[in-house]
Protein backbone atom coordinates (compact mmCIF):
# COMPACT_ATOMS: atom_id res chain seq x y z
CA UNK A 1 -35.14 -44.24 35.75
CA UNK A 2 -33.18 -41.30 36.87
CA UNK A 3 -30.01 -40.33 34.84
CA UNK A 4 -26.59 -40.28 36.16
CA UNK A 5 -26.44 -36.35 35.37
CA UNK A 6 -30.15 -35.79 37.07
CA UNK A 7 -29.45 -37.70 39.66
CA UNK A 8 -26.03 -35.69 40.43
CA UNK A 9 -28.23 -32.83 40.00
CA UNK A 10 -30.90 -33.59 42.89
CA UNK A 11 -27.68 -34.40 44.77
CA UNK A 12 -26.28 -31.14 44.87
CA UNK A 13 -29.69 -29.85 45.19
CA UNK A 14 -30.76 -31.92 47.70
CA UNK A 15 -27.58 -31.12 49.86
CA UNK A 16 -28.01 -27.30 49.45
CA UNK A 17 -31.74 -28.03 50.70
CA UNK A 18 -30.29 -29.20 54.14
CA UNK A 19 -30.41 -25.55 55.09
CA UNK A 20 -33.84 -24.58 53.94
CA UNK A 21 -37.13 -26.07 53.74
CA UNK A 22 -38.00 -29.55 52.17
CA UNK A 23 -41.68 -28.27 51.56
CA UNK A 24 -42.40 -27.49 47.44
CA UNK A 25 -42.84 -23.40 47.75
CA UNK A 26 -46.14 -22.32 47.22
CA UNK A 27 -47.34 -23.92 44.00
CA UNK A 28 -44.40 -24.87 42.71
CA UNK A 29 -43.41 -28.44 42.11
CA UNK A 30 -38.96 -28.76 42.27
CA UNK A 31 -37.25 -30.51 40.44
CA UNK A 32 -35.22 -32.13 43.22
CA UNK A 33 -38.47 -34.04 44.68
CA UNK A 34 -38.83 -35.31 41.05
CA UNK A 35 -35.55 -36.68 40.92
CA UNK A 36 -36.18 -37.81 44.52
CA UNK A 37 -39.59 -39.50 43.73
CA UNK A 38 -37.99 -41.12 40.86
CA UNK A 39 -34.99 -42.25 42.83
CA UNK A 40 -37.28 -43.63 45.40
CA UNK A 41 -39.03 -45.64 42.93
CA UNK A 42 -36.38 -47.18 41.40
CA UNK A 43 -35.13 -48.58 44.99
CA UNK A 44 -38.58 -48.41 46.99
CA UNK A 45 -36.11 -47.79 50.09
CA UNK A 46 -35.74 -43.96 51.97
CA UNK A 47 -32.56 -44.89 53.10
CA UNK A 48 -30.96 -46.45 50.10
CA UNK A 49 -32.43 -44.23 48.01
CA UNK A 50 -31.03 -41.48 50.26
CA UNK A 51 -27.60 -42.85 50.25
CA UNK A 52 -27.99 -43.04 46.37
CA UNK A 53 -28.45 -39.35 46.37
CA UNK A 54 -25.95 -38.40 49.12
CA UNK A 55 -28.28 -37.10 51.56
CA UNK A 56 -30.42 -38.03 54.61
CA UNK A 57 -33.02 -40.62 54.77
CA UNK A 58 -35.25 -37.78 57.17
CA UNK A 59 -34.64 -35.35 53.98
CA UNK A 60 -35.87 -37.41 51.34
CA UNK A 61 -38.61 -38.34 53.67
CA UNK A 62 -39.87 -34.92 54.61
CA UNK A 63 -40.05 -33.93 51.07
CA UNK A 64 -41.49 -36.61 49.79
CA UNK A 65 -44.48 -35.71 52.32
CA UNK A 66 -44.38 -32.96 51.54
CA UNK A 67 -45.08 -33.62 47.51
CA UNK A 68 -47.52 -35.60 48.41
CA UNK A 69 -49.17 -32.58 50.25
CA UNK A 70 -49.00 -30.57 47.40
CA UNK A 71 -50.33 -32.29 45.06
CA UNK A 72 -52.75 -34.23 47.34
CA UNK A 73 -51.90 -37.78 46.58
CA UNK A 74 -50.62 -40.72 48.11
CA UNK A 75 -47.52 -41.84 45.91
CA UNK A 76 -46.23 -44.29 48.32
CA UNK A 77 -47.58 -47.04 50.54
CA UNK A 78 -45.14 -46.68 53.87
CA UNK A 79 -44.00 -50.43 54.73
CA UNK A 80 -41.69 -51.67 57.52
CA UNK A 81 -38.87 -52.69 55.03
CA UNK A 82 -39.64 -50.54 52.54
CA UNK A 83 -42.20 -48.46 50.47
CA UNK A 84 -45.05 -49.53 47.36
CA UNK A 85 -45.94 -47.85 44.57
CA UNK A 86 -49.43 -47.00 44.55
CA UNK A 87 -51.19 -47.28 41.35
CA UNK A 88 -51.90 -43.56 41.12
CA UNK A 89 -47.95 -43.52 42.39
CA UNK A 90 -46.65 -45.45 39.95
CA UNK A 91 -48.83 -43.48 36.57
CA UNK A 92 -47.13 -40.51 38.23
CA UNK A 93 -43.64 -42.10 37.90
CA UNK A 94 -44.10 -43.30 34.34
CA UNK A 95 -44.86 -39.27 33.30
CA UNK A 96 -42.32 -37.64 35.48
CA UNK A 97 -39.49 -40.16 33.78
CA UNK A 98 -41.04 -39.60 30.42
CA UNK A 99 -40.40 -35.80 31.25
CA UNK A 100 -37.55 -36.06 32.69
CA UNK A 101 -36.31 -38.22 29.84
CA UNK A 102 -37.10 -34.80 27.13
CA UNK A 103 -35.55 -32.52 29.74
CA UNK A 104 -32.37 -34.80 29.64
CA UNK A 105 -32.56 -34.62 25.84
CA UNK A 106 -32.71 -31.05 25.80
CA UNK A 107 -29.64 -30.21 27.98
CA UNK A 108 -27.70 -32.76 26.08
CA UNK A 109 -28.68 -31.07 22.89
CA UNK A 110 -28.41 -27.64 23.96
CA UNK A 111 -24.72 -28.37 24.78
CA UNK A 112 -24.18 -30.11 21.23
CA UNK A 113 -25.19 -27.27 19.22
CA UNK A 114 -23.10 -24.64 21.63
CA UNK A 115 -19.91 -26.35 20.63
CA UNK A 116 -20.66 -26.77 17.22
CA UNK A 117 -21.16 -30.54 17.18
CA UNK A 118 -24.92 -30.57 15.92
CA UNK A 119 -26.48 -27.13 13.18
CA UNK A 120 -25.64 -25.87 10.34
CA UNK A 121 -22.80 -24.32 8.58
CA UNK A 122 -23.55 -22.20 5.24
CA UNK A 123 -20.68 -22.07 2.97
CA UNK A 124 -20.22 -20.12 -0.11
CA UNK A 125 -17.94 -21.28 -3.00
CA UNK A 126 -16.60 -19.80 -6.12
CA UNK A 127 -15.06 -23.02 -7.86
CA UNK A 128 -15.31 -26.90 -7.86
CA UNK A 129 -15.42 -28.86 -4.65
CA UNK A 130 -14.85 -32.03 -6.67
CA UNK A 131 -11.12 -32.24 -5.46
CA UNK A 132 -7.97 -30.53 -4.10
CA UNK A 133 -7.87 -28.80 -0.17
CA UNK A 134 -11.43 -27.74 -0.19
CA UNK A 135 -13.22 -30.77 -0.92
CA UNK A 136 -10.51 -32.37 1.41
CA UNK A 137 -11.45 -29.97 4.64
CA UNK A 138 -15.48 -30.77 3.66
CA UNK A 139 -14.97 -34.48 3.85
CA UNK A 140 -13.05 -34.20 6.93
CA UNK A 141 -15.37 -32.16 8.68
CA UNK A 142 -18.04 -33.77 7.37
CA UNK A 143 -16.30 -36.95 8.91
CA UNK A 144 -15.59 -35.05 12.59
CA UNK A 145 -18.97 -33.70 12.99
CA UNK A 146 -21.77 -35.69 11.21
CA UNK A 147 -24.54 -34.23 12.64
CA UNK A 148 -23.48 -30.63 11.24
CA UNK A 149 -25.61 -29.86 7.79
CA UNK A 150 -23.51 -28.48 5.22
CA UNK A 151 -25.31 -25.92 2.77
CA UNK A 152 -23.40 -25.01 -0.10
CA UNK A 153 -23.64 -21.89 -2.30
CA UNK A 154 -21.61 -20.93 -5.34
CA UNK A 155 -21.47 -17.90 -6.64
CA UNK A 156 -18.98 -14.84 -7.50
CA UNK A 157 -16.55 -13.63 -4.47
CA UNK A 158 -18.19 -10.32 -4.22
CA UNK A 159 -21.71 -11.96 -3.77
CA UNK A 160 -20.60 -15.23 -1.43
CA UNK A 161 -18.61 -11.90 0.69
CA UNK A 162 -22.15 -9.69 0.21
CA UNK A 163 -23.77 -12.94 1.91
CA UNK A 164 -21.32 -13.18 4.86
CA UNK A 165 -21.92 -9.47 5.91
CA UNK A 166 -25.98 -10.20 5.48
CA UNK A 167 -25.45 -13.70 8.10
CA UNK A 168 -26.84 -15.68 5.26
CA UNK A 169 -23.64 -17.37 5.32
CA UNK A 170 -20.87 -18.68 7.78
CA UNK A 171 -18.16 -18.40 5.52
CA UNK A 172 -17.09 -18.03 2.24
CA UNK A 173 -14.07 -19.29 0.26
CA UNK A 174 -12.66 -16.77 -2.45
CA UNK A 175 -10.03 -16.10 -4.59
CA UNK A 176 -7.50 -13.09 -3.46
CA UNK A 177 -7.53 -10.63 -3.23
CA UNK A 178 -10.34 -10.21 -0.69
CA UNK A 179 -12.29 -6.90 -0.97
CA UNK A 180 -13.67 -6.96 2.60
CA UNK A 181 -12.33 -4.60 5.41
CA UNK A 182 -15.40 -5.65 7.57
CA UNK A 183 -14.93 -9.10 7.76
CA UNK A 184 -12.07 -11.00 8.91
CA UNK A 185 -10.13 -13.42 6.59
CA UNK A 186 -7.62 -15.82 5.90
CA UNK A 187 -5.68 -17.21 3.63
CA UNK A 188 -5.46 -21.16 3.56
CA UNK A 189 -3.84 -22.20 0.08
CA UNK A 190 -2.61 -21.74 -2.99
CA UNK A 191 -2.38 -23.48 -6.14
CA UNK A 192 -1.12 -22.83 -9.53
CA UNK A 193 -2.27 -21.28 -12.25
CA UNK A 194 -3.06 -23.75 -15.50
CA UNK A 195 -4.21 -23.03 -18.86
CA UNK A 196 -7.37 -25.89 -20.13
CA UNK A 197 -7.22 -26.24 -23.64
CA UNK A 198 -9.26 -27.99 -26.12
CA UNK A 199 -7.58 -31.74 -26.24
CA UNK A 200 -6.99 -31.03 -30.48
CA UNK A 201 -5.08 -27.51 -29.61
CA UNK A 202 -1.97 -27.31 -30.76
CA UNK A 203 0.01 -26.12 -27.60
CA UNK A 204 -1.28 -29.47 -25.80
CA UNK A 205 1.69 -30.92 -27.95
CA UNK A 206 3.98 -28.37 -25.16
CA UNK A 207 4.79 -30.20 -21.67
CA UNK A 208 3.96 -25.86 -20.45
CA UNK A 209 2.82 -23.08 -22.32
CA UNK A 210 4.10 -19.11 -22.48
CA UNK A 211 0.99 -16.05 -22.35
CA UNK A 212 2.86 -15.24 -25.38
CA UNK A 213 1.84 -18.24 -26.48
CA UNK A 214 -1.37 -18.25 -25.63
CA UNK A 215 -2.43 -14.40 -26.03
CA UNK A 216 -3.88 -15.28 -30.16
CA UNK A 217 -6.59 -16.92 -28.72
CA UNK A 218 -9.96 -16.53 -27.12
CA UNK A 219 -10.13 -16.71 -23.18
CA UNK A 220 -13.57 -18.24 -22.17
CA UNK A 221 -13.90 -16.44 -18.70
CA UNK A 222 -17.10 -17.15 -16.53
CA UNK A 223 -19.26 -13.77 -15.15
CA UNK A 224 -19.52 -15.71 -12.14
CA UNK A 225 -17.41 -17.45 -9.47
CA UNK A 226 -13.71 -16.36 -9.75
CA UNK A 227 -14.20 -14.73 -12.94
CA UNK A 228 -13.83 -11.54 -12.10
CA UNK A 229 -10.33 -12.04 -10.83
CA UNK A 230 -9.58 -14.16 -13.45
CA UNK A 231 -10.56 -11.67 -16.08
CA UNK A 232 -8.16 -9.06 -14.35
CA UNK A 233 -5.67 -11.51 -14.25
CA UNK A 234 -5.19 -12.54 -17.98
CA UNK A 235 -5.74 -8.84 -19.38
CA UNK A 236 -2.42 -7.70 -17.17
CA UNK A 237 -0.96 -10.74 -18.58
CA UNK A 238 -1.46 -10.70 -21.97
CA UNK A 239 -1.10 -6.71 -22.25
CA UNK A 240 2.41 -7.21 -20.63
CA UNK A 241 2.83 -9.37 -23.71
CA UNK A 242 2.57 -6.34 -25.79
CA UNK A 243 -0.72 -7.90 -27.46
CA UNK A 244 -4.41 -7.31 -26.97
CA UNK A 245 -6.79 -9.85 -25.50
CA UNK A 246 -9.65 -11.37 -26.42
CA UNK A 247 -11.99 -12.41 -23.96
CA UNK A 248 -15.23 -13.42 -23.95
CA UNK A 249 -17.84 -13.23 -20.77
CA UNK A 250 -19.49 -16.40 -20.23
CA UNK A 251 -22.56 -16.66 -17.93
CA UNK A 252 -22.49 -20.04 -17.23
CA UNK A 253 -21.66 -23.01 -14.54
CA UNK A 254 -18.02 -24.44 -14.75
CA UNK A 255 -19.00 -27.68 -16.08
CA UNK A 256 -20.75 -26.07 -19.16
CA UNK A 257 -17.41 -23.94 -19.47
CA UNK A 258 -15.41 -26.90 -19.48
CA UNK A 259 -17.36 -28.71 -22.19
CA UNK A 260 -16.87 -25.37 -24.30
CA UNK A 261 -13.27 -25.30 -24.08
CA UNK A 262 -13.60 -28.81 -25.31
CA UNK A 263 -15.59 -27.92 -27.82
CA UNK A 264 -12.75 -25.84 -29.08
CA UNK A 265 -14.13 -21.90 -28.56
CA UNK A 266 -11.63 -20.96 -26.94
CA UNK A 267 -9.51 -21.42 -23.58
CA UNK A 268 -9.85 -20.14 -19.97
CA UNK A 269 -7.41 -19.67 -16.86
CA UNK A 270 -7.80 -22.26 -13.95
CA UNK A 271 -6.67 -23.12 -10.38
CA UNK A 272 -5.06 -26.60 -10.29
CA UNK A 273 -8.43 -28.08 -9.07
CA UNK A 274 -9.62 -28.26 -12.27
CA UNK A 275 -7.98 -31.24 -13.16
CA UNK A 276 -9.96 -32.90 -10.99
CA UNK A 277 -13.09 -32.43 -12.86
CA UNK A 278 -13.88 -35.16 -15.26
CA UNK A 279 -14.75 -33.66 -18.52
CA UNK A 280 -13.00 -35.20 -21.96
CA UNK A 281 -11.54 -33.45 -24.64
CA UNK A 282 -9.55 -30.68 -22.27
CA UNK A 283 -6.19 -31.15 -21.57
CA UNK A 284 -4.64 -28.82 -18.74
CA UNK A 285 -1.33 -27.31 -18.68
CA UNK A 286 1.35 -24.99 -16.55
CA UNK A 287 1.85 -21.74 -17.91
CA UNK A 288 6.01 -21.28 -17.58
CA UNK A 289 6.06 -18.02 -16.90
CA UNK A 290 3.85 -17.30 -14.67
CA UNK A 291 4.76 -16.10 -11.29
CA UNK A 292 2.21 -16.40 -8.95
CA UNK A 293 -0.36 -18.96 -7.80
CA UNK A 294 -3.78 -18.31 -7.30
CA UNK A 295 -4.37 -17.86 -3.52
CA UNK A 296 -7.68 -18.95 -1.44
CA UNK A 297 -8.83 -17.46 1.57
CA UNK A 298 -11.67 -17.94 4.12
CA UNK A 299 -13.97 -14.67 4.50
CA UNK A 300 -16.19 -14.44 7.91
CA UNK A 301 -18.39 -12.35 9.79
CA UNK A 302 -16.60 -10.88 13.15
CA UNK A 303 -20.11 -10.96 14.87
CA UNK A 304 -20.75 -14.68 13.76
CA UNK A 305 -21.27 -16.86 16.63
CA UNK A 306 -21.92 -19.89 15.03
CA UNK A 307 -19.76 -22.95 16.92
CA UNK A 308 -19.66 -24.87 14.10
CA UNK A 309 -17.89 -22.22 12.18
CA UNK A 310 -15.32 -21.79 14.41
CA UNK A 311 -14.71 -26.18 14.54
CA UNK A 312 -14.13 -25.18 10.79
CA UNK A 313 -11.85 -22.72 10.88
CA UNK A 314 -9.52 -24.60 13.57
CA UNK A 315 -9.74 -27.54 11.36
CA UNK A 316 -8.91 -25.49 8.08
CA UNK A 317 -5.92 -23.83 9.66
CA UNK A 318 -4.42 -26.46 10.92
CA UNK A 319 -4.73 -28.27 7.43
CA UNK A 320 -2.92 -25.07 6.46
CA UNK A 321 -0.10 -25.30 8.60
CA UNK A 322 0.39 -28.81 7.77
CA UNK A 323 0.15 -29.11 3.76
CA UNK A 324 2.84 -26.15 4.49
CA UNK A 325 5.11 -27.68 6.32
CA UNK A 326 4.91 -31.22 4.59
């Protein structure tokens, strides 16, 4: 009837009520005779179920009585060998368990959500999750913590960042450079830079590709997600290349990006996740020259308290540490 942790609990209680009265205060039922009543039920015996709490038989007695007083029933028939449940007795067992049951529930899930094991994590997105360390750390925290509800937003860094200061979101995952003195951050991988290009272009003939190479034609680059850094990126590249580019602003998802490059109007910048999108017609390739890798960091609130965020971060650093030192 009882549980292991009540029953500890009208233990300690019961112990600390050596030294005051056993009598329920003035309209007000304790939860220690509960437990007590309960624990007396399930061994219809003072003195075992005394010794099952760790305190005296007279204790457990003398409150007993004295819930009985209060509430102006008889729970117990008093027998030589032992004690009955009376039928009013034994109704009043079956609702105090069923109580005591929820109450047991809500302690256990109070302490589940406090360290992160059960709630919600928002996270905001600004590229594919269908592959690569992302989609890896999702999986594995989906596979830690099951009972954590994962809500997923994409959008462009500046907006998944604008969320993060509003609570709206735990976290978000951008493209450097962050913009965000407010928040705290940190960066968790990098990947190279590619170039997708319709499957019928004539570079995909090239194992890599130059910007020099690439700077006649038209870079697809989205409004949204990492776009914006994107854009900067390839105008400092191709200007350095002594040519002009031409861009054009897309407002639309990746995968409708992807099946335009593959429709051959044009070609667009990408993090080596891409390739794990499954969309025919594009191949992908390095660029040789370029220098530097496009770098992903985790943007969050300093006043977020979420538990389950934190569970994330631990588990995203240390994913960091390790693809680092493999």
């Amino acid at each position: 009837m009882a549980t292991v942790a009540m029953r500890r609990h009208a233990q300690k209680s019961g112990r600390e009520a050596r030294v005051g009265k056993t009598a329920p205060s003035s309209g007000r039922i304790s939860l220690v005779s509960l437990m007590q009543v309960l624990v007396v039920a399930e061994y219809l015996n003072f003195r075992h179920a005394a010794h099952a709490l760790g305190v005296t038989q007279s204790s457990v007695s003398a409150r007993i009585k004295a819930l009985e007083e209060a509430l102006g029933i008889l729970l117990f028939e008093r027998r030589h060998r032992g004690v009955r449940l009376t039928e009013v007795g034994r109704q009043f067992v079956v609702e105090v368990s069923a109580g005591i049951a929820h109450l047991d529930l809500a302690i256990k899930t109070a302490g589940a959500a406090s360290s992160g094991v059960v709630g919600h994590l928002a996270i905001g997105l600004i590229s594919s999750i269908s592959g690569g360390f992302l989609a890896n750390l999702r999986a594995r925290f989906r596979e830690t913590y099951p009972d954590v509800e994962q809500i997923v937003v994409e959008g462009p860094s500046a907006q998944t960042i604008s969320l993060v200061r509003d609570g709206k979101l735990d976290v978000a995952f951008v493209l450097e450079p962050v913009d965000a003195p407010d928040c705290h951050s940190k960066r968790l991988w990098s990947e190279p830079f590619l170039i997708a290009l319709p499957a019928d272009h004539p570079l995909v003939v090239n194992e890599s590709v130059s910007w020099l190479d690439l700077a006649p034609n038209t870079f697809l680059i989205r409004t949204g997600g990492a776009g914006p850094q994107l854009f900067e990126h390839v105008v400092c590249r191709i200007v350095e290349c002594g040519k002009s580019p031409h861009i054009r602003r897309c407002d639309v998802e990746r995968d409708t990006l992807m099946h335009m490059i593959a429709a051959g109007e044009g070609v667009a910048p990408a993090s080596e996740t891409a390739k794990h999108m499954s969309v025919s017609g594009i191949a992908f390739r390095p660029i040789a020259d370029e220098v530097e890798q496009a770098r992903f960091s985790a943007v969050w609130s300093p006043h977020n308290r979420n538990p389950a965020l934190k569970n994330l971060l631990d588990m995203a650093i240390a994913m960091s540490r390790s693809a680092r030192s493999a």
